[in-house]
N, C-alpha and C. Protein backbone atom coordinates (compact mmCIF):
# COMPACT_ATOMS: atom_id res chain seq x y z
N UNK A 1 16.30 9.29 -19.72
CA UNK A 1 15.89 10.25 -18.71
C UNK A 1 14.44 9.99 -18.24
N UNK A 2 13.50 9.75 -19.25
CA UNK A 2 12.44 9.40 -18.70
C UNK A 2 11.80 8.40 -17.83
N UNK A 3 12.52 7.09 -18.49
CA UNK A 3 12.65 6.00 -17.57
C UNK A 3 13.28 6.17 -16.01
N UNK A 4 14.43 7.10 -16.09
CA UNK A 4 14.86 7.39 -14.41
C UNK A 4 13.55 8.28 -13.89
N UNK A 5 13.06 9.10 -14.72
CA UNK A 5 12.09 10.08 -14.00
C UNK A 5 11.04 8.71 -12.98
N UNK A 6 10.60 7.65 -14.33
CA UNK A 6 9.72 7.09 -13.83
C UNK A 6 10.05 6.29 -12.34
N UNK A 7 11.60 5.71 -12.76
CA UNK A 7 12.17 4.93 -11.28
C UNK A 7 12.21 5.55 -10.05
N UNK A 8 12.55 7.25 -10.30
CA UNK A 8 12.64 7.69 -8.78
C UNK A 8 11.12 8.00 -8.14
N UNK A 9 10.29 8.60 -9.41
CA UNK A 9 8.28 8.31 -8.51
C UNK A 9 8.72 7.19 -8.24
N UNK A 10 8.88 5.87 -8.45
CA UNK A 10 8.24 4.91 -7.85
C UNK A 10 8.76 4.44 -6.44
N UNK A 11 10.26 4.96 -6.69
CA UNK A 11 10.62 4.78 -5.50
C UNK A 11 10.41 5.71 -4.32
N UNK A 12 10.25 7.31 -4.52
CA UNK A 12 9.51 7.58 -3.95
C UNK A 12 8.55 7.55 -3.12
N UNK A 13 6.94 6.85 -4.04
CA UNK A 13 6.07 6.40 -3.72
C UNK A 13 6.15 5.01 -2.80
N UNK A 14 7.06 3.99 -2.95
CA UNK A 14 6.93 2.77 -2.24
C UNK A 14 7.77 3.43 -1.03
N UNK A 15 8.50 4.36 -0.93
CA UNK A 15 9.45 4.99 0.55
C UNK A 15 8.46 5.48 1.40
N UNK A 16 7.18 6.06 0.84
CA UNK A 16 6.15 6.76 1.50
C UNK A 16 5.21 5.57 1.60
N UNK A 17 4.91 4.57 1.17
CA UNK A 17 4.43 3.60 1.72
C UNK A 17 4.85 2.85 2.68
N UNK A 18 6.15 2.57 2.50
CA UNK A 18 7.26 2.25 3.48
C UNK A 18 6.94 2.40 4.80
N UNK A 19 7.45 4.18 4.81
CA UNK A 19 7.42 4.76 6.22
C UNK A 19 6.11 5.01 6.69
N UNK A 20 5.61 4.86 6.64
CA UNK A 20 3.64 5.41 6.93
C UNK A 20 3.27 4.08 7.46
N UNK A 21 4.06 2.85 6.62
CA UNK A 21 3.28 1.42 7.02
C UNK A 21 2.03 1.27 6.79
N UNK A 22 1.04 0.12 7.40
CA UNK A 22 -0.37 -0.19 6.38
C UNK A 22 -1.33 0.50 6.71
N UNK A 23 -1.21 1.51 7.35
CA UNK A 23 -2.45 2.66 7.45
C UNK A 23 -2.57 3.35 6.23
N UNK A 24 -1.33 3.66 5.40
CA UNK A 24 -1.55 4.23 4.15
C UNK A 24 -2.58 3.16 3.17
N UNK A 25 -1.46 1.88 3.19
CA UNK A 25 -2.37 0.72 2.58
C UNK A 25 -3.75 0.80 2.59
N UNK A 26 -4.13 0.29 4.10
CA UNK A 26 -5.57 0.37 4.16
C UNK A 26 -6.32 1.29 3.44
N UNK A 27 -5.82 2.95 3.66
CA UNK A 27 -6.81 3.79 3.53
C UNK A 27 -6.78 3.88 2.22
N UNK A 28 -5.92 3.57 1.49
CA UNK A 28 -6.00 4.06 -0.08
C UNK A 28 -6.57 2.33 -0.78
N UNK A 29 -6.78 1.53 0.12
CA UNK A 29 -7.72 0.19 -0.47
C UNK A 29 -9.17 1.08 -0.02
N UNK A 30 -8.98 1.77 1.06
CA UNK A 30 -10.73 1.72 1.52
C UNK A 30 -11.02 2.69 0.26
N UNK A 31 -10.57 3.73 -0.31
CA UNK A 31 -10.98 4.37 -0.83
C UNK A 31 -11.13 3.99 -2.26
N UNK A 32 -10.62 2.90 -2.72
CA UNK A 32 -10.98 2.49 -4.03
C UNK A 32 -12.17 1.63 -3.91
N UNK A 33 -12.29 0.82 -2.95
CA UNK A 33 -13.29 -0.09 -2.84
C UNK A 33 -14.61 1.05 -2.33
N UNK A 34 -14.33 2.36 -1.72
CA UNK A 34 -15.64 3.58 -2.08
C UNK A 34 -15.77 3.73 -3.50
N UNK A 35 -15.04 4.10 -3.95
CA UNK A 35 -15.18 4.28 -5.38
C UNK A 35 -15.60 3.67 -6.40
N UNK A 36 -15.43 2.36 -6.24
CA UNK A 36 -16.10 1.52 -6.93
C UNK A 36 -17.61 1.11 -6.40
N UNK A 37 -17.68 1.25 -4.99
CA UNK A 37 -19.17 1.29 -4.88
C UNK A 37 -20.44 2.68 -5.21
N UNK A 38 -19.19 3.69 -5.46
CA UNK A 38 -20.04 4.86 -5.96
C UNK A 38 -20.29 5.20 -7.75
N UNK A 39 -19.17 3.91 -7.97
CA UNK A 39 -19.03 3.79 -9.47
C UNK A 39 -20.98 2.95 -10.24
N UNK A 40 -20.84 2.04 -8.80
CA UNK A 40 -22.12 0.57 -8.99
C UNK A 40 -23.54 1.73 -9.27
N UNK A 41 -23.63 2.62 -8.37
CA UNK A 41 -24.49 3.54 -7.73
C UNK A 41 -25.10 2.46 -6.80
N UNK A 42 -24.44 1.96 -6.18
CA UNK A 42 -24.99 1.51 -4.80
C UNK A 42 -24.65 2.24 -3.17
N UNK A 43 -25.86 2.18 -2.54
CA UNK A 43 -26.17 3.66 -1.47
C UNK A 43 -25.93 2.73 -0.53
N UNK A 44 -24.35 2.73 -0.02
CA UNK A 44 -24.27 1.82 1.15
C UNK A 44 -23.18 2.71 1.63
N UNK A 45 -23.01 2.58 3.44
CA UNK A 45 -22.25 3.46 4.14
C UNK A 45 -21.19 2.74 3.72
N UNK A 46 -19.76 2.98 4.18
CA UNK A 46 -18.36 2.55 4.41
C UNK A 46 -17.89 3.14 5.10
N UNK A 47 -17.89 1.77 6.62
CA UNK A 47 -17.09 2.50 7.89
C UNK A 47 -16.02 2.55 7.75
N UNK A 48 -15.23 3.94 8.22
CA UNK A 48 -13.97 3.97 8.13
C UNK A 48 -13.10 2.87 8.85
N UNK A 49 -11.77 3.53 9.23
CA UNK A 49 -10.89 2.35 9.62
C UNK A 49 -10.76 2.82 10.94
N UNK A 50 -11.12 3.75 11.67
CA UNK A 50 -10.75 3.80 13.18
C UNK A 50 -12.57 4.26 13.52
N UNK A 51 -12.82 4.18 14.96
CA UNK A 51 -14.09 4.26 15.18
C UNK A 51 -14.25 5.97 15.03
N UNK A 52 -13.69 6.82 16.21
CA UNK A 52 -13.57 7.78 16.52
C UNK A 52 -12.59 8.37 16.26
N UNK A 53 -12.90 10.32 16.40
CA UNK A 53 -11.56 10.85 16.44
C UNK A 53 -10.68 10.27 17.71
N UNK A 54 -11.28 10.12 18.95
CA UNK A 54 -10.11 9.34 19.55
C UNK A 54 -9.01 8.62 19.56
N UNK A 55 -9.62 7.66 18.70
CA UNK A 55 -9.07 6.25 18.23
C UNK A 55 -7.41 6.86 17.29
N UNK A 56 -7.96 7.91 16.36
CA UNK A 56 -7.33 8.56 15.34
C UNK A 56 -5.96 9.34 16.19
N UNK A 57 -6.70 10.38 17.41
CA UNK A 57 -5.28 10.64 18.01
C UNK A 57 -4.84 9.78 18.56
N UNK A 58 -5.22 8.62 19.21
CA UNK A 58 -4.62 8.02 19.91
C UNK A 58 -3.49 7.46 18.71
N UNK A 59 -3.30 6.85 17.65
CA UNK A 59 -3.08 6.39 16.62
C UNK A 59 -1.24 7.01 16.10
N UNK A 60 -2.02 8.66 16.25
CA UNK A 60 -0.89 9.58 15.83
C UNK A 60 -0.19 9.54 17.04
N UNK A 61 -0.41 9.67 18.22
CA UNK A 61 0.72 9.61 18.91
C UNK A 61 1.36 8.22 19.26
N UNK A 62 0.54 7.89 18.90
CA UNK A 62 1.89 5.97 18.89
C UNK A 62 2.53 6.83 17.56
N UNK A 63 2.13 6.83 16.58
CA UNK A 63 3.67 7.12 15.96
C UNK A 63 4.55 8.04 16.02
N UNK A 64 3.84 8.92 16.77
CA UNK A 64 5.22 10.13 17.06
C UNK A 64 5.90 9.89 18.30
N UNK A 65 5.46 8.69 19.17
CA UNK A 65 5.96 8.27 20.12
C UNK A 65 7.21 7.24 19.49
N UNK A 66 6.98 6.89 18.77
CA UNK A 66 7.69 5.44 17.99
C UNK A 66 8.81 6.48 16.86
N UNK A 67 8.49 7.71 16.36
CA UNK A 67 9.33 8.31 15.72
C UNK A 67 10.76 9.01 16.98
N UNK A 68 10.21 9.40 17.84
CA UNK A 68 10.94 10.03 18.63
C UNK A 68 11.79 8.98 19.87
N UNK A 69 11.03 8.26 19.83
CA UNK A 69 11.82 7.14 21.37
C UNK A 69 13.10 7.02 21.00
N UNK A 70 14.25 7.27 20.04
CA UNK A 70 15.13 6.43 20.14
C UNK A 70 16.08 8.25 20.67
N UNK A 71 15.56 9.16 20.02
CA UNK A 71 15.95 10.75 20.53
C UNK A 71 15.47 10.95 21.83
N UNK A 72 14.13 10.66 22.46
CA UNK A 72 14.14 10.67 23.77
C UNK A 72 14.88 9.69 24.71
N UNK A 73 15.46 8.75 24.10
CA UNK A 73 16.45 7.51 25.31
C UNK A 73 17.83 8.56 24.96
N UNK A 74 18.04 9.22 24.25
CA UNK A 74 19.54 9.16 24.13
C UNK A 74 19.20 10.47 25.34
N UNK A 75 18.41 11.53 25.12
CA UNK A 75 18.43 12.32 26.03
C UNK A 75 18.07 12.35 27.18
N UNK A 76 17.58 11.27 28.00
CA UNK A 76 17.10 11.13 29.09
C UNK A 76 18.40 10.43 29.78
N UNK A 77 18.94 9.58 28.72
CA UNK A 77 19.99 9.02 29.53
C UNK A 77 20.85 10.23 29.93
N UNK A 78 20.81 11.25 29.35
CA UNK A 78 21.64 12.27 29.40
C UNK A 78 21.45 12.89 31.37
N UNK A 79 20.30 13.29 30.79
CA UNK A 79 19.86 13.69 32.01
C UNK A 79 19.49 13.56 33.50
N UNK A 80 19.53 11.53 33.09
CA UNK A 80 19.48 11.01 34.29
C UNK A 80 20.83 10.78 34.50
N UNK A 81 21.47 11.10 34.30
CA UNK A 81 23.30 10.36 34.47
C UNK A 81 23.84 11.53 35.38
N UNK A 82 24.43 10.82 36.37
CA UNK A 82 25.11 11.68 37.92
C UNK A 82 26.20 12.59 37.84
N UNK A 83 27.05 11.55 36.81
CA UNK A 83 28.24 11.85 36.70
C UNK A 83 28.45 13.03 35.86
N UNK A 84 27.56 13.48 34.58
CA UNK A 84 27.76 14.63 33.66
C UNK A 84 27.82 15.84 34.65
N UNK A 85 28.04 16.88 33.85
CA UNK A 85 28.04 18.30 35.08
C UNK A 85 26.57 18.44 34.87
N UNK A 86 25.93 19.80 35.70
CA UNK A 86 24.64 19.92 36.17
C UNK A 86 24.02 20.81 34.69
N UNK A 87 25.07 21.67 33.83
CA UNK A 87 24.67 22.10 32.92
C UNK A 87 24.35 21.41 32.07
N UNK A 88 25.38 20.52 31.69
CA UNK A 88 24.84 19.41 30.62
C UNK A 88 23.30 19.26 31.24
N UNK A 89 23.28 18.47 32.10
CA UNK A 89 21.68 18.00 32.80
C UNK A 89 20.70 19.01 32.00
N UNK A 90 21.01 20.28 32.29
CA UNK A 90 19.58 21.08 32.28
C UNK A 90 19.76 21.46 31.13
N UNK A 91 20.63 21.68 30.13
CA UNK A 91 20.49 21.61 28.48
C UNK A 91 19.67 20.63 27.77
N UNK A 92 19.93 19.39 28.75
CA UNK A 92 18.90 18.25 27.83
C UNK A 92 17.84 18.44 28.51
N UNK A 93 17.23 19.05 29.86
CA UNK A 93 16.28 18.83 30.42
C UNK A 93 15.56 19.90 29.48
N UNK A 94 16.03 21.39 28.46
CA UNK A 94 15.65 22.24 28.05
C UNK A 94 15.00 21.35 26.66
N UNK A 95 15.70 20.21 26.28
CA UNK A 95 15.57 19.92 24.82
C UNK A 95 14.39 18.84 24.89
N UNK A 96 14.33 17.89 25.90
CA UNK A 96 13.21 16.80 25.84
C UNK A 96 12.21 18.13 26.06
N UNK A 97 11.86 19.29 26.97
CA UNK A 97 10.75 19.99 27.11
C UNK A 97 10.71 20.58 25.50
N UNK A 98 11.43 20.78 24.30
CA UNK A 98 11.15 21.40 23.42
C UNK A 98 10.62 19.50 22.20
N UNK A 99 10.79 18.74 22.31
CA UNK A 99 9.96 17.87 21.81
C UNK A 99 8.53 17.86 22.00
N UNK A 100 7.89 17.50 20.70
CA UNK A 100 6.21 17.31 21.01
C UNK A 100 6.02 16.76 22.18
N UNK A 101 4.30 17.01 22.80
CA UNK A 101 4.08 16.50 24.03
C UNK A 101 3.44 15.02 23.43
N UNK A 102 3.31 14.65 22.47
CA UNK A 102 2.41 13.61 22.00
C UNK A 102 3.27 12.85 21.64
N UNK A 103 5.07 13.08 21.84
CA UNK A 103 5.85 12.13 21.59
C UNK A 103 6.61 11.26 22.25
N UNK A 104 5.74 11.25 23.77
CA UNK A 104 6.00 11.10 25.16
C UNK A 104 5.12 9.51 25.35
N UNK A 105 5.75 8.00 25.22
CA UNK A 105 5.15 6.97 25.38
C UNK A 105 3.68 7.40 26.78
N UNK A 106 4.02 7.94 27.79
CA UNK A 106 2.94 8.28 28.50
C UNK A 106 1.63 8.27 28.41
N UNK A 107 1.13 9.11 27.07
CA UNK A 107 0.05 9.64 26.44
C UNK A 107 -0.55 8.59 25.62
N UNK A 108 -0.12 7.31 25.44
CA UNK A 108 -1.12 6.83 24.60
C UNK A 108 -1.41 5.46 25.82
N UNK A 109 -2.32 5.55 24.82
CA UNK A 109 -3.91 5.02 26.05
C UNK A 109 -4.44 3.55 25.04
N UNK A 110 -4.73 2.71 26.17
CA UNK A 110 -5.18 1.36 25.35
C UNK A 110 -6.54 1.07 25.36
N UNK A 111 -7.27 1.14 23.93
CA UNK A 111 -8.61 1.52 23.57
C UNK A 111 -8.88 0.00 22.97
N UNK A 112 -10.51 0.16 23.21
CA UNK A 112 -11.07 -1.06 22.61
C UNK A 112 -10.66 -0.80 20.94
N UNK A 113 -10.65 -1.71 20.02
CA UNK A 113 -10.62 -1.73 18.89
C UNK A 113 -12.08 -1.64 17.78
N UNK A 114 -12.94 -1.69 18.88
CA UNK A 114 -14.57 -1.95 18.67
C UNK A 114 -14.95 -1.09 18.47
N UNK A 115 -15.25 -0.53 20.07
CA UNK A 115 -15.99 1.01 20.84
C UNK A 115 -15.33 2.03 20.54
N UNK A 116 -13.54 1.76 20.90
CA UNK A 116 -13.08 2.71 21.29
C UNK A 116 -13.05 3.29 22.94
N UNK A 117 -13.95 2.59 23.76
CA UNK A 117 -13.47 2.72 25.24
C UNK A 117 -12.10 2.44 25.59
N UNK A 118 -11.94 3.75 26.49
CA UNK A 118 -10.63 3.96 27.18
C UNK A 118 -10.26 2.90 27.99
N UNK A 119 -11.40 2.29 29.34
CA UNK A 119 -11.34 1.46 30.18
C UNK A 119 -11.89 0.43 30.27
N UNK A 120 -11.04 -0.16 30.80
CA UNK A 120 -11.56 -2.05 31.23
C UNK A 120 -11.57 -2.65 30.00
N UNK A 121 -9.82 -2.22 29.23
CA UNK A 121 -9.66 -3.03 27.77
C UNK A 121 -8.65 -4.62 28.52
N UNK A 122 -9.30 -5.65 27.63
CA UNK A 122 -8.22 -6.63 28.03
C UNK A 122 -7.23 -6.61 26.97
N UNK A 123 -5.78 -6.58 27.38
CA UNK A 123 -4.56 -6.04 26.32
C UNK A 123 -5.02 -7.67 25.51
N UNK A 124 -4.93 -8.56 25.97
CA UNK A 124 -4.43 -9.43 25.22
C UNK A 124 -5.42 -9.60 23.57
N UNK A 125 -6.92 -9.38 23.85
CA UNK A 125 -7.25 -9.21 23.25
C UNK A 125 -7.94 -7.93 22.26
N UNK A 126 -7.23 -6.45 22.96
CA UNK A 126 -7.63 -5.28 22.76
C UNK A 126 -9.02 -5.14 22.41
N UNK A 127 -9.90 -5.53 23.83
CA UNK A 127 -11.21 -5.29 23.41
C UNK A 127 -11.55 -5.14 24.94
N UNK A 128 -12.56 -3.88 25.13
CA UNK A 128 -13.20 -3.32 25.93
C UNK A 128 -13.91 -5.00 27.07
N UNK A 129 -14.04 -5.10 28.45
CA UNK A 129 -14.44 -6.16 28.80
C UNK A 129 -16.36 -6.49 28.46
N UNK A 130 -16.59 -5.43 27.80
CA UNK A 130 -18.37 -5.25 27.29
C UNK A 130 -18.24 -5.91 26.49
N UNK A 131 -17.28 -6.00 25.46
CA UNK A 131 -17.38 -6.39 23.68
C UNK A 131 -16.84 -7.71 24.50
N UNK A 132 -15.79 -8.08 24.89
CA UNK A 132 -15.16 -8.85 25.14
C UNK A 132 -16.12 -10.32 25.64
N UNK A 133 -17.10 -9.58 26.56
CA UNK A 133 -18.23 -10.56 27.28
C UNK A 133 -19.13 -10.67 26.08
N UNK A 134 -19.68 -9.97 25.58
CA UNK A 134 -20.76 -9.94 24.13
C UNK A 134 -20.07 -10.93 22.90
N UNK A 135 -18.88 -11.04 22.61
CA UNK A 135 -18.35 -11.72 21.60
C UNK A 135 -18.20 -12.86 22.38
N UNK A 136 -17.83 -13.51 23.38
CA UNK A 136 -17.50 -14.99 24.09
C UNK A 136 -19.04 -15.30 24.58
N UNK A 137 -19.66 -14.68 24.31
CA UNK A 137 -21.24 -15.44 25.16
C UNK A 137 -22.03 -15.45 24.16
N UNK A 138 -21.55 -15.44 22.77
CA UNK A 138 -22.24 -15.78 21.50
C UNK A 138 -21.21 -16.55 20.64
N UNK A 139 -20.03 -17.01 20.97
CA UNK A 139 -18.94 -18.01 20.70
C UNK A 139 -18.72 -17.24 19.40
N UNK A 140 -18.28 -16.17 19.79
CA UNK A 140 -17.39 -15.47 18.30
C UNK A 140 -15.95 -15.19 18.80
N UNK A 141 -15.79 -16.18 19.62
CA UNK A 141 -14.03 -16.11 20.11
C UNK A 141 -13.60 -17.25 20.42
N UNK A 142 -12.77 -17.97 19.61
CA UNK A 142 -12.40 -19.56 19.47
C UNK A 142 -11.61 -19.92 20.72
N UNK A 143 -12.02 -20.81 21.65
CA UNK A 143 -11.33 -20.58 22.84
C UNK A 143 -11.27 -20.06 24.23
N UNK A 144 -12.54 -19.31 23.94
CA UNK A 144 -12.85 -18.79 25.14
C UNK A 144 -14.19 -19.03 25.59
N UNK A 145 -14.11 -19.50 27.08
CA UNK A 145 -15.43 -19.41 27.30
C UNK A 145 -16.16 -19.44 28.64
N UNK A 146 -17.37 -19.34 29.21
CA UNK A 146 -17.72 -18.75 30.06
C UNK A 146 -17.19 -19.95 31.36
N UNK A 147 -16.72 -19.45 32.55
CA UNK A 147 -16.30 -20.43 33.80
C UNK A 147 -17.18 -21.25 34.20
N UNK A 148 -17.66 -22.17 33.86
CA UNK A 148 -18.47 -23.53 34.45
C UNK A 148 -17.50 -24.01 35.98
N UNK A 149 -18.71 -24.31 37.36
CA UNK A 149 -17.94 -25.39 38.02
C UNK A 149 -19.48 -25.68 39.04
């Protein structure tokens, strides 16, 4: 019995690592590697893992966007479809309005990974075009570089 006690924590615990993915990871590495620097008594900051609260909602609603998309396609198809009667329509039109608003792909916004600026991010490299020019005009980006002609 005890041994099962121990198998289902663990499985447990790796299901909640699982589903959370490496944000749990990260944060429970950042916090040992605090701990051990508060263990040293050494007086050094440790930046977190997102810049801003921004960064942070922006974060949560990718995943409640990513939890819900496969419940918002089934119901939209619902609702965009001609052929159902008009009640059906407005039953699902009642049910996507009763889902979170933060679970709506719409709402999330593509931020520097740096700053955290909202605008003038280049996707490819998710960095604001400030950081973007500051890191290639000091060759901290393999590959890129300023237009000579």
């Amino acid at each position: 019995p005890l041994l099962l006690q121990y198998f289902n924590m663990a499985a447990s615990m790796l299901g909640r690592i699982v589903s959370s993915g490496f944000g749990i990871l990260h944060s429970s590495f950042g916090r040992t590697t605090q701990a051990l620097r508060s263990a040293t008594a050494n007086v050094e900051q440790v930046r977190g893992y997102y810049v801003n609260w921004r960064m942070v909602r922006d974060v949560k609603r990718r995943q409640m966007a990513f939890e819900y998309a496969n419940e918002r396609l089934r119901i939209n198809a619902i609702r965009k479809n001609n052929i159902l009667p008009k009640e059906l329509q407005e039953v699902a039109d009642k049910e996507i309005a009763a889902l979170p608003r933060d679970s709506c792909p719409v709402r999330i916004r593509n931020r520097c990974v740096m700053t955290s600026r909202p605008r003038g991010v280049k996707r490819r490299w998710r960095l604001s075009r400030i950081v973007f020019r500051h890191l290639a005009d000091h060759n901290h980006m393999s590959g890129v570089q300023r237009a000579m002609w």
